[in-house]
Protein backbone atom coordinates (compact mmCIF):
# COMPACT_ATOMS: atom_id res chain seq x y z
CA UNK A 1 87.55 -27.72 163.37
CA UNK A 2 91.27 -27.29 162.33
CA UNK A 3 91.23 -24.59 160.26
CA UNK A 4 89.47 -22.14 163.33
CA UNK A 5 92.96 -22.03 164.32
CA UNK A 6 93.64 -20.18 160.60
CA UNK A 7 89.98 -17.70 161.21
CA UNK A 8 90.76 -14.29 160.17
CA UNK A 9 90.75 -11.41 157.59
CA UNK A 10 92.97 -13.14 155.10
CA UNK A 11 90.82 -16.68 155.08
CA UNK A 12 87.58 -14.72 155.14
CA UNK A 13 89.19 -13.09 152.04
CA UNK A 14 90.11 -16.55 149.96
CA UNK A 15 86.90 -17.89 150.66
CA UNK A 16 84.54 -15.11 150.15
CA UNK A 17 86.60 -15.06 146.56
CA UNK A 18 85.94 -18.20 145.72
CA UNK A 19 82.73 -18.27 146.26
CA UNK A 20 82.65 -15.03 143.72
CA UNK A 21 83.42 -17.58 141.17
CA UNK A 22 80.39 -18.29 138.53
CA UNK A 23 82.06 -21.43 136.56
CA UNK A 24 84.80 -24.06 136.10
CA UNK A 25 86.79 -21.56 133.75
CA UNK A 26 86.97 -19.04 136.29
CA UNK A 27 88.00 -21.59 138.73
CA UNK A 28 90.41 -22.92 136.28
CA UNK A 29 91.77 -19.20 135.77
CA UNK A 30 92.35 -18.38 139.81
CA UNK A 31 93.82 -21.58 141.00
CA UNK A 32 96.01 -21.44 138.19
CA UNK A 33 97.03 -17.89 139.66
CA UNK A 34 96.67 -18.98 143.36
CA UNK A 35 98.19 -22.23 143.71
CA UNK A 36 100.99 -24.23 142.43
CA UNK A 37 100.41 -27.21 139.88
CA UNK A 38 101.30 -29.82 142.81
CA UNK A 39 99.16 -27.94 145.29
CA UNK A 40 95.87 -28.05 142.63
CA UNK A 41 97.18 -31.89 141.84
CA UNK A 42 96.85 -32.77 145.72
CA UNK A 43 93.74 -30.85 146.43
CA UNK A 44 91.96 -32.77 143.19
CA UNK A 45 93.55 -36.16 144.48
CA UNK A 46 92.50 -35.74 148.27
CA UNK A 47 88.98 -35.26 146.79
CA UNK A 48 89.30 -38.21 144.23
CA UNK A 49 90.78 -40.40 147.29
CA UNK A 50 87.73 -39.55 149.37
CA UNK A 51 85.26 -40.54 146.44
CA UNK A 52 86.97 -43.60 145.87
CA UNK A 53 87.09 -44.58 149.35
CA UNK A 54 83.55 -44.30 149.57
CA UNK A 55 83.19 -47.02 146.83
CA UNK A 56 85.07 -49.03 149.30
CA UNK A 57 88.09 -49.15 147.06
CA UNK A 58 90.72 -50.85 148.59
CA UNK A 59 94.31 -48.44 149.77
CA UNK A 60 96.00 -50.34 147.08
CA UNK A 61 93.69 -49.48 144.59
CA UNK A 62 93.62 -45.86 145.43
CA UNK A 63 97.33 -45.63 145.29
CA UNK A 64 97.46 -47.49 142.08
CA UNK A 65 94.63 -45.00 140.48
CA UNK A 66 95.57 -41.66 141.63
CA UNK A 67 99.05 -42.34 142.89
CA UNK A 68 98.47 -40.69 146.48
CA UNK A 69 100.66 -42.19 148.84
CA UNK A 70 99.29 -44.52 152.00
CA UNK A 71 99.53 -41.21 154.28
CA UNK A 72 97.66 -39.46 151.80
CA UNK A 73 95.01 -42.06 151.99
CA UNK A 74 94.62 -42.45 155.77
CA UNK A 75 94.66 -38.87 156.27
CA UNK A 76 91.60 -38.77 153.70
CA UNK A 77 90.06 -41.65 155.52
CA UNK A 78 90.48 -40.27 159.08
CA UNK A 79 88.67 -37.04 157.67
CA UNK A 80 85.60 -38.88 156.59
CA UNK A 81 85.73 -40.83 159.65
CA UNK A 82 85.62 -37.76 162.46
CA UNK A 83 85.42 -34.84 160.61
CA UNK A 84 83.02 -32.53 159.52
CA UNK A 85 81.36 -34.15 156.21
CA UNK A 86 82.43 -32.05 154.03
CA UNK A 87 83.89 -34.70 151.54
CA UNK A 88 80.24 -36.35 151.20
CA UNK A 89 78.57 -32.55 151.21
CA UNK A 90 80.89 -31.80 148.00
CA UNK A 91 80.58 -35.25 146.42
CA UNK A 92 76.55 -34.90 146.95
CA UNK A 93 76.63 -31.58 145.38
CA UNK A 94 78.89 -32.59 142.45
CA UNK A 95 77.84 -36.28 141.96
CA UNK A 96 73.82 -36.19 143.05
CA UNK A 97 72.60 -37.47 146.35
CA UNK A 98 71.76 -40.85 145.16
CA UNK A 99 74.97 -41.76 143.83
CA UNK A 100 76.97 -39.99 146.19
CA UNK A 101 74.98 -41.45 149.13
CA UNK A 102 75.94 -45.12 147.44
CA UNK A 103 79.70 -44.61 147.78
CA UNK A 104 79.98 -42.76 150.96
């Protein structure tokens, strides 16, 4: 994975907080501390761009519906390809295995 490169204290720390979190309001009210507005806009649009994706929306599409750019896309793409499955683990949990299963 990527991100071993990033292992340590301080990543152990953001994710062991976020998983503290109990409900979308409380997520609402630390990304809104942690991040940026165009940091929470990208994360929520690299998520949206893997959904669509696995509807078999077309790159066009994509970038006419969320306005990510082509790089955006591929880099999405390339991650559901040959990475670890975490897009379709999220979209499962979020979405329900049926429908999620159908897209991806």
């Amino acid at each position: 994975m990527q991100i071993d490169k990033l292992r340590g204290k301080a990543l152990d720390q953001l994710f062991e907080s976020v998983l503290t979190l109990k409900d979308k309001e409380e997520c609402y009210r630390f990304f809104d501390d942690l991040c940026t507005m165009n940091e929470i806009q990208s994360l929520a649009q690299r998520l949206e761009v893997a959904r669509m994706l696995g509807e078999g929306k077309t790159y066009h599409k994509i970038e006419t519906e969320t306005g990510a750019s082509t790089a955006t896309i591929s880099r999405v793409k390339r991650c559901l390809n040959f990475g670890n499955d975490a897009y379709q683990m999220v979209l499962e949990r979020v979405h329900g295995k049926d429908s999620a299963k159908e897209s991806l």
